[in-house]
PDB file of N, CA and C in Angstrom:
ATOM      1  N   UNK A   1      13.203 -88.687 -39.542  1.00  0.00           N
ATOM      2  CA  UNK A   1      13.534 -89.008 -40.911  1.00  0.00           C
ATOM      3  C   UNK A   1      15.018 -88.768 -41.159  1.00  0.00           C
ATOM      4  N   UNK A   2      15.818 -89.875 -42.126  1.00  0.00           N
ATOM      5  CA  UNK A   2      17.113 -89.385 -42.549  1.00  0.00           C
ATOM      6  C   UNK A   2      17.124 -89.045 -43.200  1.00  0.00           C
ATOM      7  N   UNK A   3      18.457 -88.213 -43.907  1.00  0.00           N
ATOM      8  CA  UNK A   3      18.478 -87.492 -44.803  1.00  0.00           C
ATOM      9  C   UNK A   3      18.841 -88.361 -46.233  1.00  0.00           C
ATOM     10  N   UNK A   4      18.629 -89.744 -46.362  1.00  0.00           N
ATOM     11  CA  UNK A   4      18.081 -90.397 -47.267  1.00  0.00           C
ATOM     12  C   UNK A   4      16.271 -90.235 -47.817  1.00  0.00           C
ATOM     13  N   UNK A   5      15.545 -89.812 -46.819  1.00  0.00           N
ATOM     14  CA  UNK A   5      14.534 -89.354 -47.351  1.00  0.00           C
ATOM     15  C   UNK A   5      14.107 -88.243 -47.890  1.00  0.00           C
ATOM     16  N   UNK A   6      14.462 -87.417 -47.518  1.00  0.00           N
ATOM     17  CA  UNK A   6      14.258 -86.023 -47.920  1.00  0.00           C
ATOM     18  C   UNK A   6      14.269 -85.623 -49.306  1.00  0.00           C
ATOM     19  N   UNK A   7      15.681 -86.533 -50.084  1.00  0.00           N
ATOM     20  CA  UNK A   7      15.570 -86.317 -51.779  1.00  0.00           C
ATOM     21  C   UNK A   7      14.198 -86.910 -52.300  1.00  0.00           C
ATOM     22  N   UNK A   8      13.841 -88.093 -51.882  1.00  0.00           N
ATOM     23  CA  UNK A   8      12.731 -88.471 -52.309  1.00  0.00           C
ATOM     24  C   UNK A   8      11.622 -87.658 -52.508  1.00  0.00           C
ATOM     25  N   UNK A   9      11.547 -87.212 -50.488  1.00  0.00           N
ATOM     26  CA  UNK A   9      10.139 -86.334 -50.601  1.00  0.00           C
ATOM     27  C   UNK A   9      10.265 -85.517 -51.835  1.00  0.00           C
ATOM     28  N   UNK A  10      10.957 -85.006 -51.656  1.00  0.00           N
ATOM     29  CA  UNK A  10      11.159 -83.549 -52.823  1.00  0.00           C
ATOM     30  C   UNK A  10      10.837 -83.540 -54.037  1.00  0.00           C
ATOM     31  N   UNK A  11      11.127 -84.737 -54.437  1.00  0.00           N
ATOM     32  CA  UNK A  11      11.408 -84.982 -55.755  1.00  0.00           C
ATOM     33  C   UNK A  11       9.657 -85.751 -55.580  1.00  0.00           C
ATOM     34  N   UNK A  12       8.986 -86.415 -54.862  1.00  0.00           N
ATOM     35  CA  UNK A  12       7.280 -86.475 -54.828  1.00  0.00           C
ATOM     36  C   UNK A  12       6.086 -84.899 -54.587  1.00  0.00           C
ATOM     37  N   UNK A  13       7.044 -84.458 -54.121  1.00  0.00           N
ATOM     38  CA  UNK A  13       6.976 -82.594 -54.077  1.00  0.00           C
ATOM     39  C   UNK A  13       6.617 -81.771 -55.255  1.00  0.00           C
ATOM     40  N   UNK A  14       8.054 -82.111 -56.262  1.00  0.00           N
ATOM     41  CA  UNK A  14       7.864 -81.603 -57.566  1.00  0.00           C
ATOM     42  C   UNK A  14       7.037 -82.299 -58.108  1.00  0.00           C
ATOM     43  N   UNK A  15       6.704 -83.754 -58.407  1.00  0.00           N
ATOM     44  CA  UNK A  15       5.667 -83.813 -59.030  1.00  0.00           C
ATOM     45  C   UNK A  15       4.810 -83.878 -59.102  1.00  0.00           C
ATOM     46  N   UNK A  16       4.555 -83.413 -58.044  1.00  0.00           N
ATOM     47  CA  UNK A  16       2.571 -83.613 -57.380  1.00  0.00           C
ATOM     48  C   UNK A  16       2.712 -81.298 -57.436  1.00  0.00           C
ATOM     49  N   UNK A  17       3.426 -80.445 -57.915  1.00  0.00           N
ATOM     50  CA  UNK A  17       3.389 -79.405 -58.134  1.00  0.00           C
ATOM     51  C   UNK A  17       3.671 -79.264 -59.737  1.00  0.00           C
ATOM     52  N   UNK A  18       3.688 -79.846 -60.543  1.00  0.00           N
ATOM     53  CA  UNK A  18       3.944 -79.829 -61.104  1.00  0.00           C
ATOM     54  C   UNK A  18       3.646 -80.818 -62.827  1.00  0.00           C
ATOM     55  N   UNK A  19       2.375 -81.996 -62.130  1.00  0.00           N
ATOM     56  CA  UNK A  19       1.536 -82.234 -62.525  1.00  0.00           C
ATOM     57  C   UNK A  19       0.220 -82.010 -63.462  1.00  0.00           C
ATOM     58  N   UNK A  20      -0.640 -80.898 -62.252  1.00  0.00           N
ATOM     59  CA  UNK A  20      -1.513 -79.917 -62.956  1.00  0.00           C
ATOM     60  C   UNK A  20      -1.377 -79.616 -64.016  1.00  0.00           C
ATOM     61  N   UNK A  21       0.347 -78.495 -63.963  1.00  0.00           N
ATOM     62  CA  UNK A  21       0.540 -77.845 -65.034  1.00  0.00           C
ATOM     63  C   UNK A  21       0.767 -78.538 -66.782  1.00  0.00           C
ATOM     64  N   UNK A  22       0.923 -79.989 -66.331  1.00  0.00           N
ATOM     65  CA  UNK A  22       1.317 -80.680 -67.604  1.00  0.00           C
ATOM     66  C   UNK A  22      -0.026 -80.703 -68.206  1.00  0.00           C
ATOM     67  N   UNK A  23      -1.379 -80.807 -67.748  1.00  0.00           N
ATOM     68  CA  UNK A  23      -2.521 -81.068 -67.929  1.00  0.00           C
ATOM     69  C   UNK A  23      -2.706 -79.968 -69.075  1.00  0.00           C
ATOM     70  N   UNK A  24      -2.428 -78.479 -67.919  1.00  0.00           N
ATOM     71  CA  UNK A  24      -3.339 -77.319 -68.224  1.00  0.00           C
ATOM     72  C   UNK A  24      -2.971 -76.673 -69.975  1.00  0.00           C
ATOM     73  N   UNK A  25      -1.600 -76.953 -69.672  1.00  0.00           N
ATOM     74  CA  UNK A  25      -1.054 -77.467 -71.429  1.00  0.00           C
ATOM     75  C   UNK A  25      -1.345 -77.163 -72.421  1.00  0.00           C
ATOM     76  N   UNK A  26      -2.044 -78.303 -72.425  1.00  0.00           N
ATOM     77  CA  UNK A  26      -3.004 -78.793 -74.108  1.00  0.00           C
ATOM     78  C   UNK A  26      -4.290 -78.163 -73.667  1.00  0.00           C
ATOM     79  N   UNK A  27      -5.013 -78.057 -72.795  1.00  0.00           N
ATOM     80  CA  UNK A  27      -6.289 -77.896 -72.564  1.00  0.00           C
ATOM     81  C   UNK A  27      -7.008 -76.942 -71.799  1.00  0.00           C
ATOM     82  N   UNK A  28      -8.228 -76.070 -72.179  1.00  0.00           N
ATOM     83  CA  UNK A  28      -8.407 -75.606 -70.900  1.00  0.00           C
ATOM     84  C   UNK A  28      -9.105 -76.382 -70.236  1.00  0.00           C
ATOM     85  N   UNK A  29     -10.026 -75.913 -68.768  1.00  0.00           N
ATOM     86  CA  UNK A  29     -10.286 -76.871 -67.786  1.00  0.00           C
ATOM     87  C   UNK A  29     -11.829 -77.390 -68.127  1.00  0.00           C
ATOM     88  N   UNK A  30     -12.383 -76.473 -68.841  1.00  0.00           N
ATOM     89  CA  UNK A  30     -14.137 -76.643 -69.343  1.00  0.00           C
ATOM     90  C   UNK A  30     -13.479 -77.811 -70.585  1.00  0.00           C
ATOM     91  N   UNK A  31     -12.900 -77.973 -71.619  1.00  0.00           N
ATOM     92  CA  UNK A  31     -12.386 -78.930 -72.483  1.00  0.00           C
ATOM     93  C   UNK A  31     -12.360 -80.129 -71.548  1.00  0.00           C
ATOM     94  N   UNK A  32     -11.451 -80.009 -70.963  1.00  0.00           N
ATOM     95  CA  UNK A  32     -11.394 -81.151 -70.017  1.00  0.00           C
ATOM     96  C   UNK A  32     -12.503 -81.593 -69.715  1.00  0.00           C
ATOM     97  N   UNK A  33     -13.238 -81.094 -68.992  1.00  0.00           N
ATOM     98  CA  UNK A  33     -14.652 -81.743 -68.640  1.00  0.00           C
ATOM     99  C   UNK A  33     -15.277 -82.399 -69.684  1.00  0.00           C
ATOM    100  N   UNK A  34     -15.032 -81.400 -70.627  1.00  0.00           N
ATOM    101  CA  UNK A  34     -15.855 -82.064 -71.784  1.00  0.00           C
ATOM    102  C   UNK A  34     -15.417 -83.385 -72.401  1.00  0.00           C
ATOM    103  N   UNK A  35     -14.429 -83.485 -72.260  1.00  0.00           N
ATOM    104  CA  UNK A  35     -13.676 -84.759 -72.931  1.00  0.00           C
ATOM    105  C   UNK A  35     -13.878 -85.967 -72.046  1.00  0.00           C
ATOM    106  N   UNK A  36     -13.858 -85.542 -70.840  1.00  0.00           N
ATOM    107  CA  UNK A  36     -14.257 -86.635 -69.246  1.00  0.00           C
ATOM    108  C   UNK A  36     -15.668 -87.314 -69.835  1.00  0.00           C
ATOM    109  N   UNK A  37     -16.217 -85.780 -69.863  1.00  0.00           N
ATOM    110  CA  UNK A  37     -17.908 -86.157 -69.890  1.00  0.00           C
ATOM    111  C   UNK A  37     -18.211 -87.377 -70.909  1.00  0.00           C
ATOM    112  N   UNK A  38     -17.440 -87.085 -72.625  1.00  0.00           N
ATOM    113  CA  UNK A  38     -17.888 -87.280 -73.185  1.00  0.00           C
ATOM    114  C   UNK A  38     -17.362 -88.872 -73.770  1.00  0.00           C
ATOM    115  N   UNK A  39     -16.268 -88.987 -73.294  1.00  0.00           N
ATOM    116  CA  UNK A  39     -15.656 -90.629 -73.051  1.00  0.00           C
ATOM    117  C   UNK A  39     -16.508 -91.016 -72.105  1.00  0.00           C
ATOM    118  N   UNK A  40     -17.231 -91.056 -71.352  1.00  0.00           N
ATOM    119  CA  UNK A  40     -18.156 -91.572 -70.491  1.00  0.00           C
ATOM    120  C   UNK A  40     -19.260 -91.863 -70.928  1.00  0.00           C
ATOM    121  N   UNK A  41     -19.529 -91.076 -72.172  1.00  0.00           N
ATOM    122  CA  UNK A  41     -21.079 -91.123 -72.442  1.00  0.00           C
ATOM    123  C   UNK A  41     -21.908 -90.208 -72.085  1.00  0.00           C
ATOM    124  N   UNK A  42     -21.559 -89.001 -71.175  1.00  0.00           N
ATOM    125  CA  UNK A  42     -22.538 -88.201 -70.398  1.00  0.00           C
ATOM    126  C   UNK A  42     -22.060 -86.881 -70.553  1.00  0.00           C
ATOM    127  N   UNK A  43     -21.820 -86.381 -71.953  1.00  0.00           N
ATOM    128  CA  UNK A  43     -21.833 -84.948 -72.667  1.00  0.00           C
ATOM    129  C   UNK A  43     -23.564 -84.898 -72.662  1.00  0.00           C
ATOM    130  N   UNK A  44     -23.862 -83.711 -71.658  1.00  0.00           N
ATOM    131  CA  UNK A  44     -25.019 -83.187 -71.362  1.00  0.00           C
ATOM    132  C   UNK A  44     -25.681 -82.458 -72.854  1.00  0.00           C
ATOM    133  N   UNK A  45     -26.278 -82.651 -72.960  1.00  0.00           N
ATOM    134  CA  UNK A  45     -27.055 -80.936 -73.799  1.00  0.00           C
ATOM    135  C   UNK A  45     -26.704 -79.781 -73.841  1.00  0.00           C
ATOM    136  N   UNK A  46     -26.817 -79.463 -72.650  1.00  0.00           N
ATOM    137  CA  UNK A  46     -26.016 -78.118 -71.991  1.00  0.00           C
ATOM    138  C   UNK A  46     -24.847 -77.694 -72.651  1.00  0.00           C
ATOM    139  N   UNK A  47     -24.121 -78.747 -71.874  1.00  0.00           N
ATOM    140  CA  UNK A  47     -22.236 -79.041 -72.229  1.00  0.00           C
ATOM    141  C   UNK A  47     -22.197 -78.234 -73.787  1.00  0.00           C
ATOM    142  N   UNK A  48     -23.005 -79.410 -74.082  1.00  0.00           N
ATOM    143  CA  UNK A  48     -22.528 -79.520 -76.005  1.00  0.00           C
ATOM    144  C   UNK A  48     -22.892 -78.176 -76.217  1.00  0.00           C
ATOM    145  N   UNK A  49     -24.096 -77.631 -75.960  1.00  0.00           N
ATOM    146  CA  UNK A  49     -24.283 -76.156 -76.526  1.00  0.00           C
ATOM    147  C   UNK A  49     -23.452 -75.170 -75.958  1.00  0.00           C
ATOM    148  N   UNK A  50     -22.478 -75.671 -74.605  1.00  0.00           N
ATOM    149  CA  UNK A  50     -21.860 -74.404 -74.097  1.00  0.00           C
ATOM    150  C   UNK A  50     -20.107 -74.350 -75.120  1.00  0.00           C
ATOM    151  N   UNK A  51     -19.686 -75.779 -75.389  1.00  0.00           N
ATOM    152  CA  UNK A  51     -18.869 -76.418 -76.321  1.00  0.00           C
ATOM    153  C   UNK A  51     -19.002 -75.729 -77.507  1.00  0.00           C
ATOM    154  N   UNK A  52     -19.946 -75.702 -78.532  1.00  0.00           N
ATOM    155  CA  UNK A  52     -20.488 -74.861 -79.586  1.00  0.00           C
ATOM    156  C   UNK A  52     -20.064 -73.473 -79.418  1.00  0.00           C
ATOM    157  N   UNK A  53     -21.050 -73.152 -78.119  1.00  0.00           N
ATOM    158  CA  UNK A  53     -20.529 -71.212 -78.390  1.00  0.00           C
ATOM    159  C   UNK A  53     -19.286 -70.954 -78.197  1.00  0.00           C
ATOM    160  N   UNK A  54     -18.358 -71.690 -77.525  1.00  0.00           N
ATOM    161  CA  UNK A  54     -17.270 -71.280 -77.076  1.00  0.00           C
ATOM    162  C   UNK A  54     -16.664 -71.431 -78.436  1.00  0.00           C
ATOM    163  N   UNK A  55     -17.153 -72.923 -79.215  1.00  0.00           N
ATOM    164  CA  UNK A  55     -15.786 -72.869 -80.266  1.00  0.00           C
ATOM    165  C   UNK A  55     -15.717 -72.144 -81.593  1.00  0.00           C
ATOM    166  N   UNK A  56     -17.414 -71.425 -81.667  1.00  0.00           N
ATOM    167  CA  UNK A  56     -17.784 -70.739 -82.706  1.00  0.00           C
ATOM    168  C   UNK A  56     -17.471 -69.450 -82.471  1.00  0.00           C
ATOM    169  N   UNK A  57     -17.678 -68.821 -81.081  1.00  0.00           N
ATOM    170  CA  UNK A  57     -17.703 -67.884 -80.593  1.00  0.00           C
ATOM    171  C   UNK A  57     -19.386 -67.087 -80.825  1.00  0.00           C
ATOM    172  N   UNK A  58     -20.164 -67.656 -81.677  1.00  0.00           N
ATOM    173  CA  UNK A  58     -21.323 -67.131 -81.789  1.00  0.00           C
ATOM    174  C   UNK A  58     -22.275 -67.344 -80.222  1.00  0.00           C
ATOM    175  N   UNK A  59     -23.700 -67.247 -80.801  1.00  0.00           N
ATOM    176  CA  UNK A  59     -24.643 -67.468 -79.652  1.00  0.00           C
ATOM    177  C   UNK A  59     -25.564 -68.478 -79.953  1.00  0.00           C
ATOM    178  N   UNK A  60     -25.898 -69.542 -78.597  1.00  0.00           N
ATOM    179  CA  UNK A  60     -26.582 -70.542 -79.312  1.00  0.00           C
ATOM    180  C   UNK A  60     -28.105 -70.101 -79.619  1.00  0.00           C
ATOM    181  N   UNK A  61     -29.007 -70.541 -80.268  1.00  0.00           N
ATOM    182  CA  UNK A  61     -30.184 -70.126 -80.520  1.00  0.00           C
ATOM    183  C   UNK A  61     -30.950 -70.926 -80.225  1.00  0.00           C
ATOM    184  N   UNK A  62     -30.864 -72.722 -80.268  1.00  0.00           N
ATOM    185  CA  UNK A  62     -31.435 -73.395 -79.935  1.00  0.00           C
ATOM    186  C   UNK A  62     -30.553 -74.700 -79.829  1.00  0.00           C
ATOM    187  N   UNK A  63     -30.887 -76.010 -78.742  1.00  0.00           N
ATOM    188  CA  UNK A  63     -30.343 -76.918 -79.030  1.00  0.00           C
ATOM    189  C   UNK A  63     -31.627 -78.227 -78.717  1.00  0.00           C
ATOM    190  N   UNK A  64     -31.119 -79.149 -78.961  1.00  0.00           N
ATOM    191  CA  UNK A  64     -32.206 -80.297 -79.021  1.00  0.00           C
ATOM    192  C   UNK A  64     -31.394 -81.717 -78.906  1.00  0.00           C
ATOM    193  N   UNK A  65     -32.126 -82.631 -78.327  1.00  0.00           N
ATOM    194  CA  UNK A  65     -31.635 -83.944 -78.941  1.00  0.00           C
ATOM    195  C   UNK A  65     -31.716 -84.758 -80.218  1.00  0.00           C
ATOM    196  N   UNK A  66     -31.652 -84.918 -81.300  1.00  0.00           N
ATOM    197  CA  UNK A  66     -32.126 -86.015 -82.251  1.00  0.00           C
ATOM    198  C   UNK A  66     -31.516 -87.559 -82.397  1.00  0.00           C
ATOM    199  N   UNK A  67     -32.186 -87.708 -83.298  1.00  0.00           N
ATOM    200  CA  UNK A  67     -31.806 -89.307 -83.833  1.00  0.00           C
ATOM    201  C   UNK A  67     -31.185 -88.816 -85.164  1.00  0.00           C
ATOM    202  N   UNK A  68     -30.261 -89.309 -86.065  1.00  0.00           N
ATOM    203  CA  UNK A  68     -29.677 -88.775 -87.203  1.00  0.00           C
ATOM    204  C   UNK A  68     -29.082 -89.820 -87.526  1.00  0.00           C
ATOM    205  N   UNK A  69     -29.520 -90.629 -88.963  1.00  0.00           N
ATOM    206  CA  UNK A  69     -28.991 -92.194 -89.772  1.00  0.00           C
ATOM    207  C   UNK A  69     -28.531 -92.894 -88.222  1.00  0.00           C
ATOM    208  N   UNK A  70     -29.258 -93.048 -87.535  1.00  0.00           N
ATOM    209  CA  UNK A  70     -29.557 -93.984 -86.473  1.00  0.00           C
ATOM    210  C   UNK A  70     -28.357 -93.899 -85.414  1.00  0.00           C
ATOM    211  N   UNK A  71     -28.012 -92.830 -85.261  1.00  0.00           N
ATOM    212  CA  UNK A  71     -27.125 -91.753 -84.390  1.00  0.00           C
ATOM    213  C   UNK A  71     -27.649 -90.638 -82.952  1.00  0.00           C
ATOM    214  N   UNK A  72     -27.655 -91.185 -82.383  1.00  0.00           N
ATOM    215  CA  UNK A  72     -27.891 -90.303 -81.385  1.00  0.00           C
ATOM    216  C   UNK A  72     -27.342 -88.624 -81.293  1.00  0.00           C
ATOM    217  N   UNK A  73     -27.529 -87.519 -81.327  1.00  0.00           N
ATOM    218  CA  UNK A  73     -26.731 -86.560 -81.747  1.00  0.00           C
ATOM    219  C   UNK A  73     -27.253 -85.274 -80.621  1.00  0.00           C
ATOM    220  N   UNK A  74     -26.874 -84.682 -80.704  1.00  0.00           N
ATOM    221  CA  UNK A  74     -27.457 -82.736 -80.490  1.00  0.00           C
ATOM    222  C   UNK A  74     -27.036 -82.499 -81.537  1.00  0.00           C
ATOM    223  N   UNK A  75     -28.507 -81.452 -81.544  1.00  0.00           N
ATOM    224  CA  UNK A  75     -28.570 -80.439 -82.890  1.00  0.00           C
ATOM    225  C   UNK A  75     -28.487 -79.084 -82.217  1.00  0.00           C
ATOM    226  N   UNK A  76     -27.328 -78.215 -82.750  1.00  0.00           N
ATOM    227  CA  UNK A  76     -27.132 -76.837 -81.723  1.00  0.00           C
ATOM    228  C   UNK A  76     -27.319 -75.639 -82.725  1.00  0.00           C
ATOM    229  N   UNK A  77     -28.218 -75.155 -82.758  1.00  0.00           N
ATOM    230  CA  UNK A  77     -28.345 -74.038 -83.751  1.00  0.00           C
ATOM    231  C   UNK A  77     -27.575 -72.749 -83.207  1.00  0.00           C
ATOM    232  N   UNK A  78     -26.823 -72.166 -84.130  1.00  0.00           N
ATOM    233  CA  UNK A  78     -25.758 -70.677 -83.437  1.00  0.00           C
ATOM    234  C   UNK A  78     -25.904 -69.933 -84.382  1.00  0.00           C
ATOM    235  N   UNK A  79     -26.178 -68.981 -83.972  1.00  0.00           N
ATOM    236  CA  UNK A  79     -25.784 -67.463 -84.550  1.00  0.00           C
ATOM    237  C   UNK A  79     -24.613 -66.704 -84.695  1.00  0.00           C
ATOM    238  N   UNK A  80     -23.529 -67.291 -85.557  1.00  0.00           N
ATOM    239  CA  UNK A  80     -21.994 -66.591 -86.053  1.00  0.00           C
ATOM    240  C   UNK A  80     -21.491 -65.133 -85.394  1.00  0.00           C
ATOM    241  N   UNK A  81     -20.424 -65.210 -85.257  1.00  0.00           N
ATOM    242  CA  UNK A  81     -20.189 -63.729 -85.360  1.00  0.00           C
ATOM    243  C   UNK A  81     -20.378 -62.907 -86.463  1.00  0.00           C
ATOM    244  N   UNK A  82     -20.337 -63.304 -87.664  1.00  0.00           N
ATOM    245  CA  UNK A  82     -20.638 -62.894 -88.911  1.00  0.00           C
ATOM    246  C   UNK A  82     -22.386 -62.774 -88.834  1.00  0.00           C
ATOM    247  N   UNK A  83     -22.739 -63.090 -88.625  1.00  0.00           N
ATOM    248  CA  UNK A  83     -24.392 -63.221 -88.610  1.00  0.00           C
ATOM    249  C   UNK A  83     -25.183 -64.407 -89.061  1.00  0.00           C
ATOM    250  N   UNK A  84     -23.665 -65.352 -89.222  1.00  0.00           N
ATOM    251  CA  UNK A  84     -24.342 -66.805 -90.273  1.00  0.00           C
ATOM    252  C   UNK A  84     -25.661 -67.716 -89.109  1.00  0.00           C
ATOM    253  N   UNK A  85     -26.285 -68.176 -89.540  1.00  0.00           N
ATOM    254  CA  UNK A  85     -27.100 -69.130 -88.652  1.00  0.00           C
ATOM    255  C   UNK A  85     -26.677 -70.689 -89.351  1.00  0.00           C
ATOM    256  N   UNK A  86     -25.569 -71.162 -87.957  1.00  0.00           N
ATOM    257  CA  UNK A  86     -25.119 -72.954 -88.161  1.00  0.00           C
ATOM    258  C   UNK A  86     -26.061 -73.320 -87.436  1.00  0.00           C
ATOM    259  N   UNK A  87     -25.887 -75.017 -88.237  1.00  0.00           N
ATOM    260  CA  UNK A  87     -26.382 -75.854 -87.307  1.00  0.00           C
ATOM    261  C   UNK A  87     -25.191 -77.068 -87.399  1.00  0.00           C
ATOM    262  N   UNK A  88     -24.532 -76.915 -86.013  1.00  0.00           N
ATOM    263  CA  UNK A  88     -23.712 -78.313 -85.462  1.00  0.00           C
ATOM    264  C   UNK A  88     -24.049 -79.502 -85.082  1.00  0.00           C
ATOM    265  N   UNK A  89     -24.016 -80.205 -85.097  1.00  0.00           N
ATOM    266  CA  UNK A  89     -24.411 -81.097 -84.473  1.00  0.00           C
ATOM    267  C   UNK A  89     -23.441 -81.998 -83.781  1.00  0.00           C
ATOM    268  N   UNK A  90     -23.499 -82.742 -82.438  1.00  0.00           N
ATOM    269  CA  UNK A  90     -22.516 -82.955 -81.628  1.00  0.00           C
ATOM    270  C   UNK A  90     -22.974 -84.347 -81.403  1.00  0.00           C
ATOM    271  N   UNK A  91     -21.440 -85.046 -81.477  1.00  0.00           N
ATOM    272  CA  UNK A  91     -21.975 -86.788 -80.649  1.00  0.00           C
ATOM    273  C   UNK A  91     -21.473 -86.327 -79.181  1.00  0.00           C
ATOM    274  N   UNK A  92     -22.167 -86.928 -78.647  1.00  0.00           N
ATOM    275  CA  UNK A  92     -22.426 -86.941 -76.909  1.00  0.00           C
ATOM    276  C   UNK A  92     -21.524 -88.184 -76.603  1.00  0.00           C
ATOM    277  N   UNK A  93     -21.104 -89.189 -77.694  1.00  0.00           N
ATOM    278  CA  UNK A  93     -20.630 -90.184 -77.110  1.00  0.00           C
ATOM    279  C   UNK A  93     -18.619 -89.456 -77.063  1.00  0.00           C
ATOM    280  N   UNK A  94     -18.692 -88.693 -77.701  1.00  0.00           N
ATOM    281  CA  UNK A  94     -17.112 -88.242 -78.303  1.00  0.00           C
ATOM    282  C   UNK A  94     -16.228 -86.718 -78.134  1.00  0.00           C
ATOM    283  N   UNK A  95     -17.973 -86.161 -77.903  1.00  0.00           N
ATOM    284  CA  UNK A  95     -17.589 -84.559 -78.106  1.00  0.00           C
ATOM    285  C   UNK A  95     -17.451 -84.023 -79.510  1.00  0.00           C
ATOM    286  N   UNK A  96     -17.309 -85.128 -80.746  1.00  0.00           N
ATOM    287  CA  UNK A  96     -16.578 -84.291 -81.605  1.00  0.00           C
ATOM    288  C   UNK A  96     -18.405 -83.445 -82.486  1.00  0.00           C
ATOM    289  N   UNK A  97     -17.843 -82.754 -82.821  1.00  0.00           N
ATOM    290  CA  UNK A  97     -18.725 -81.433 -83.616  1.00  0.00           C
ATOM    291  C   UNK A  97     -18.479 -81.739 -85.479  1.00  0.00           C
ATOM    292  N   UNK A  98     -19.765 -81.613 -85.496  1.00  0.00           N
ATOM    293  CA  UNK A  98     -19.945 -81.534 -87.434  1.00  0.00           C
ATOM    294  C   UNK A  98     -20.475 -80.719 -87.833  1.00  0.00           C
TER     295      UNK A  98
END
């Protein structure tokens, strides 16, 4: 190799090191998934209730699938840190929480 290549490598070096970190950023890495999952269509049950406790910080109590004004949804029942009992409910198609 000449030493016309070498700046290159380097500089494909830094940004393949340096990549990741632009990610890790905005997001943590379970978010991420969730956002993958849920632009796909395939925010699990699970997911959504593990999504819930994390963002409530409570504990889930129950979760389920429903139908809701002709909406596909999870229904995630949590127990607050305060002691409140929510019920969220999550689109699977989006991630987003109500």
């Amino acid at each position: 190799m000449g030493w016309a290549m070498q700046p290159r490598m380097l500089l494909v070096l830094v940004i393949m090191l340096f990549q990741p970190m632009a990610h890790a950023v905005d997001f943590e890495p379970s978010q991420v998934k969730w956002q993958l999952a849920a632009r796909q269509g395939q925010l699990s049950l699970s997911d959504a209730a593990d999504l819930v406790q994390r963002s409530t910080g409570g504990r889930v109590l129950s979760a389920q699938a429903v139908r809701e004004q002709g909406r596909e949804l999870y229904r995630i029942k949590v127990l607050t840190r305060q002691g409140e009992v929510r019920i969220v409910l999550v689109d699977p198609a989006t991630g987003r929480m109500e």
